[in-house]
Protein backbone atom coordinates (compact mmCIF):
# COMPACT_ATOMS: atom_id res chain seq x y z
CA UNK A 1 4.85 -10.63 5.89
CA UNK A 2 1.79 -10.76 3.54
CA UNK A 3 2.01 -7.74 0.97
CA UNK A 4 -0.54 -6.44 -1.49
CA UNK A 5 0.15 -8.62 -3.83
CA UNK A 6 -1.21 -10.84 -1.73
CA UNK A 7 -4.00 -8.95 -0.35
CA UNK A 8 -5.46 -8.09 -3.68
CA UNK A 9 -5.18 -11.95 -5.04
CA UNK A 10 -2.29 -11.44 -7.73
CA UNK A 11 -2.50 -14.18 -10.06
CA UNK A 12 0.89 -14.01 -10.82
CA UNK A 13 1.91 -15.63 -7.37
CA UNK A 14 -1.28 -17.70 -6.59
CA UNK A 15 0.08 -19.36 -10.18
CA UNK A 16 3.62 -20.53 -8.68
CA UNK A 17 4.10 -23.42 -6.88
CA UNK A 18 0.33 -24.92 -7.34
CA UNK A 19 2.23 -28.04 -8.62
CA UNK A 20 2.20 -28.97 -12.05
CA UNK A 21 4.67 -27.91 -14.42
CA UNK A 22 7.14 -25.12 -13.34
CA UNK A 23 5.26 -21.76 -14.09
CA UNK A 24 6.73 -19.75 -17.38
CA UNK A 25 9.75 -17.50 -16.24
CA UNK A 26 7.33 -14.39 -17.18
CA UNK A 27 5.38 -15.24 -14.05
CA UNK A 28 8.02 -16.06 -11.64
CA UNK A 29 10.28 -13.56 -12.73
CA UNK A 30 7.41 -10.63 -12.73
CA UNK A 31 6.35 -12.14 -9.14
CA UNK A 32 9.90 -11.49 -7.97
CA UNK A 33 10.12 -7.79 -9.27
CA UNK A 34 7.06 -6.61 -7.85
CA UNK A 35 7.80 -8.09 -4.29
CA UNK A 36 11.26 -6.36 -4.80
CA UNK A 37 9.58 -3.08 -5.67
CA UNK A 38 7.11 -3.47 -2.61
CA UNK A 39 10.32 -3.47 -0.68
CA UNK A 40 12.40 -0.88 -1.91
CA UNK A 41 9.22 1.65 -1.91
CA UNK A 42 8.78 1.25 1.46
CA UNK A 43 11.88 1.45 2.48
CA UNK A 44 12.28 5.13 0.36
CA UNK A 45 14.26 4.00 -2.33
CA UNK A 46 12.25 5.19 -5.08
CA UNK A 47 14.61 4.95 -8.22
CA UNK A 48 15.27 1.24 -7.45
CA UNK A 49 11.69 0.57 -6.94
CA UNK A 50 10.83 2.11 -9.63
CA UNK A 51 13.41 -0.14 -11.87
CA UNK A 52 11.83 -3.27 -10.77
CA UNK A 53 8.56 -2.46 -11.16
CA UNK A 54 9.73 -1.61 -15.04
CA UNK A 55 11.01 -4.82 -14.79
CA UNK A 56 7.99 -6.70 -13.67
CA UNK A 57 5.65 -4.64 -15.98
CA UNK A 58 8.30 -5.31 -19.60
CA UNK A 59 7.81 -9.42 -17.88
CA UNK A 60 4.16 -9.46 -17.88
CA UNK A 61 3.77 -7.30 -20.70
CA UNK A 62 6.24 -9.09 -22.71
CA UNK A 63 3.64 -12.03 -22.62
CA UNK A 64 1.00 -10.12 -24.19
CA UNK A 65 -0.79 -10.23 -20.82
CA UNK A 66 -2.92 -7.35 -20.43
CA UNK A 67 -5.15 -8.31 -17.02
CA UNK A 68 -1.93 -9.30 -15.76
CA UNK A 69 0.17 -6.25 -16.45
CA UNK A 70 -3.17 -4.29 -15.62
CA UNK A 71 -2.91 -5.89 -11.82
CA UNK A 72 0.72 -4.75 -11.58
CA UNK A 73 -0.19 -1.17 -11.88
CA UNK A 74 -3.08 -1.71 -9.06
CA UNK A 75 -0.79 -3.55 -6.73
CA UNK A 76 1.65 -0.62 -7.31
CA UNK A 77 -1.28 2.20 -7.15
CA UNK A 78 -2.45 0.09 -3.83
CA UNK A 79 1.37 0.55 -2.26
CA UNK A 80 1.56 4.23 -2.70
CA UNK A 81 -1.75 4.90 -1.44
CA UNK A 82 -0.80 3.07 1.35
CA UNK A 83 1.82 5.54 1.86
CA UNK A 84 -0.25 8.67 1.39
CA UNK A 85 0.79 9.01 -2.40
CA UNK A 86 -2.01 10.44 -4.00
CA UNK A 87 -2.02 8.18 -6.75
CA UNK A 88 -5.53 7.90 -9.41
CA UNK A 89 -4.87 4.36 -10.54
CA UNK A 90 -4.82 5.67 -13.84
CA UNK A 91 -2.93 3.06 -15.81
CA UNK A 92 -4.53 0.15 -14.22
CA UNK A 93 -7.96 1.45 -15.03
CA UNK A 94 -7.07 2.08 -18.96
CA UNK A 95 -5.86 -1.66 -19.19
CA UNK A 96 -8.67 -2.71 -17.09
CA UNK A 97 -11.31 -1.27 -19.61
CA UNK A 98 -9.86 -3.39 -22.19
CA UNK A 99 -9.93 -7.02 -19.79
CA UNK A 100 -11.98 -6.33 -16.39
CA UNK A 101 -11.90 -8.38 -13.79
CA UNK A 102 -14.65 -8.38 -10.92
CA UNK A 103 -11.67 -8.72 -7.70
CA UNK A 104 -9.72 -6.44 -9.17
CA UNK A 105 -12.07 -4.08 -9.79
CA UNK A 106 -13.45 -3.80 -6.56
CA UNK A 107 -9.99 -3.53 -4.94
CA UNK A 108 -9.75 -0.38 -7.15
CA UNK A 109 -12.99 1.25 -6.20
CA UNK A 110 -11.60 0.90 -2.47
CA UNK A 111 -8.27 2.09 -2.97
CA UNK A 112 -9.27 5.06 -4.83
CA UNK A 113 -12.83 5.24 -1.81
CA UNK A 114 -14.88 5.19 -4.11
CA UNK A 115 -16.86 2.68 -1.07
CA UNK A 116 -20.46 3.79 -1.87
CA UNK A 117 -22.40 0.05 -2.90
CA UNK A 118 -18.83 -1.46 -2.81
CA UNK A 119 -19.63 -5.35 -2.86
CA UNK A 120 -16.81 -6.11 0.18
CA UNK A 121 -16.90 -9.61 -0.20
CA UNK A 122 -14.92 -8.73 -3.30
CA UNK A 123 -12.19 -7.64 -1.05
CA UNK A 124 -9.55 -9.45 0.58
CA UNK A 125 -10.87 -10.29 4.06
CA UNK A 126 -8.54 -8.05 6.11
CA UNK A 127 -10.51 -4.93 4.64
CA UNK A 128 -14.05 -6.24 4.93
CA UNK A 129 -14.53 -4.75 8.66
CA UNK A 130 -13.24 -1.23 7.70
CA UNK A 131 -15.93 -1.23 4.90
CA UNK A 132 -18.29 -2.53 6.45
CA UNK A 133 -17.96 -0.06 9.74
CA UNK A 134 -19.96 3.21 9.73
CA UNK A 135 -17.81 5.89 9.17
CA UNK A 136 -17.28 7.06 13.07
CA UNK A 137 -16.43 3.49 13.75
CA UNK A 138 -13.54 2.96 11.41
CA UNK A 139 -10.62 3.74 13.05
CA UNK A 140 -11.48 1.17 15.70
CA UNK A 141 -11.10 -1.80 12.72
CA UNK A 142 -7.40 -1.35 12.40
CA UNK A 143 -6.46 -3.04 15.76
CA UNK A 144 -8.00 -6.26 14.45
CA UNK A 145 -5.84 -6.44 10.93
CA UNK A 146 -3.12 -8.60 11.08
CA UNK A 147 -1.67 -8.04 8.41
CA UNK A 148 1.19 -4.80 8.60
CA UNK A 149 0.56 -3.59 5.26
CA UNK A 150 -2.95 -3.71 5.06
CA UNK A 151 -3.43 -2.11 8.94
CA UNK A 152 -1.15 0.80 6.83
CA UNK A 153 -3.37 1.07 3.70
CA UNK A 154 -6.40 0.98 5.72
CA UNK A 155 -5.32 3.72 7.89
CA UNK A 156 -4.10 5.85 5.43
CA UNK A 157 -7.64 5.63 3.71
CA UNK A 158 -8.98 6.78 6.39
CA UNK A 159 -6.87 9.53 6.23
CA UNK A 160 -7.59 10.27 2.85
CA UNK A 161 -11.40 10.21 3.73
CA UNK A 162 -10.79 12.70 6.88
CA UNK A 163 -12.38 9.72 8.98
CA UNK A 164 -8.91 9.54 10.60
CA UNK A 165 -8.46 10.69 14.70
CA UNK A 166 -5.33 10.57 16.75
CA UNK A 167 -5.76 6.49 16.96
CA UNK A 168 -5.28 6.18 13.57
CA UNK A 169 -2.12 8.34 13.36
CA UNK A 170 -0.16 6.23 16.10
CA UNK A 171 -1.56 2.80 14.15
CA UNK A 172 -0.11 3.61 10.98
CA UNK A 173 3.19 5.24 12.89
CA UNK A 174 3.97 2.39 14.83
CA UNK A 175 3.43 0.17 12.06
CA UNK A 176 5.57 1.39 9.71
CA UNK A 177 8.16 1.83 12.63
CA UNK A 178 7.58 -1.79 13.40
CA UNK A 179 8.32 -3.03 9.84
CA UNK A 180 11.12 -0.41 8.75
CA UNK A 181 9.12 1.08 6.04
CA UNK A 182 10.62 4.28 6.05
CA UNK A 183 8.80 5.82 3.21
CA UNK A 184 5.25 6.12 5.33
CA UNK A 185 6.66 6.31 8.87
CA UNK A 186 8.26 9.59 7.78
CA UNK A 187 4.61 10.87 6.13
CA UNK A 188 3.15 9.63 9.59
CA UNK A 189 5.50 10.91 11.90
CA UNK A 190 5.11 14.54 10.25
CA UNK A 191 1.25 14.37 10.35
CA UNK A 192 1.76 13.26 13.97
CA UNK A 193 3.83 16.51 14.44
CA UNK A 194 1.43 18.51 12.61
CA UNK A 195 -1.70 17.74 15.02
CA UNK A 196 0.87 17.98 18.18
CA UNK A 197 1.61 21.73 16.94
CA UNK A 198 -2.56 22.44 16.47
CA UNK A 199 -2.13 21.11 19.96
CA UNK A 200 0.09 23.41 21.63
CA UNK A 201 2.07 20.01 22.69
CA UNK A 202 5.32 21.36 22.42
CA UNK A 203 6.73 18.17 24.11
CA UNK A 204 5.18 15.94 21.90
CA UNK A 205 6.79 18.08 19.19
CA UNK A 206 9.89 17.70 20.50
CA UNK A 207 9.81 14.04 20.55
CA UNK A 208 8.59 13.69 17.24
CA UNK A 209 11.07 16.00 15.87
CA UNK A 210 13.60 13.96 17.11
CA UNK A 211 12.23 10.75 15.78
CA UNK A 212 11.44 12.39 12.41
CA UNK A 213 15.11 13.60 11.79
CA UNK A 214 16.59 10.12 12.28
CA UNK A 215 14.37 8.73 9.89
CA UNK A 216 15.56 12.05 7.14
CA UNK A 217 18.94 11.11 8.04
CA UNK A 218 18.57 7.15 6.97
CA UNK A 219 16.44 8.26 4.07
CA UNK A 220 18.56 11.19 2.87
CA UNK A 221 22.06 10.79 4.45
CA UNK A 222 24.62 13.26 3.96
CA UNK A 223 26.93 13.51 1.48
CA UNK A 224 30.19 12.34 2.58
């Protein structure tokens, strides 16, 4: 599975394994945190996530490395808004003032939609058709992404822009389903149930109810 770090060109990674010397432990180690926090945020478990990210950021920043810590906090603002998480960007665009960098710059604009002259052959590729799609066209882009984690991030943009239809919704569910990413399905399944109640669709309801409180009981099981 390709992640964000990944999608949004994190030097960190593209820097292992190019041959060489071995690569500082900064980079490897920070590389390793923040594909261990992609993991554990997915999958719900926010106070471990959050740990490793701490991690990878005290790594990076522990090298005096401010475009590199500055890309942590985007690859971490990029994975919550890929889960719905309102989240501004705020720390990566304080660091970024300080060393900008054109990629990462433009991944930020379309993370937080902010689309309008967006260059998107700054983007990673698997995001150029959803930019480059007038806006009733969009949802139709996400069948052609590969890529699990960018189909999610793309779809929950569109949510976040109201360009989202009943497609959308059943993209994003059955990806996260697919992958175990229990964080987002859960989000996804209750928007699903939200439109099936505007519906009337009290079967549908049904069905997602059920599916929603199997994922509560995985994410929040009961005491015992």
């Amino acid at each position: 599975m390709k992640s964000l770090l990944a999608l949004a060109g994190l030097v960190l990674l593209t820097a292992c394994g190019s041959g060489g010397p071995p690569p500082p432990d900064w980079k490897t180690d920070s590389a390793d945190l923040i594909m261990r926090y992609q993991k554990y945020a997915l999958l719900g478990q926010n106070t471990l996530a959050e740990r490793y990210f701490q991690q990878a950021v005290a790594a990076t920043g522990g090298a005096g490395r401010v475009a590199g810590t500055a890309h942590l906090w985007l690859v971490r603002c990029g994975i919550r808004r890929a889960m719905l998480i309102d989240d501004a960007c705020t720390e990566y665009a304080e660091l970024a003032r300080i060393e900008p960098n054109a990629a990462d710059q433009a991944y930020y604009r379309f993370v937080t939609l902010d689309w309008e002259g967006l260059d998107a052959s700054l983007l990673p590729p698997q995001h150029h058709d959803l930019l480059r799609a007038p806006a009733g066209k969009r949802p139709e882009t996400l069948a052609r992404i590969d890529d699990p984690l960018a189909r999610l991030l793309d779809a929950s943009l569109l949510v976040m822009r109201q360009e989202a239809d009943a497609t959308t919704l059943a993209v994003a569910t059955e990806t996260a389903s697919s992958q175990g990413w229990r964080q987002p399905l859960l989000t996804f399944l209750k928007l699903q149930q939200k439109q099936a109640v505007a519906q009337g669709n009290t079967a549908e309801q049904d069905r997602l109810d059920r599916r929603i409180r199997l994922v509560e009981t995985s994410l929040f099981p009961p005491p015992r």
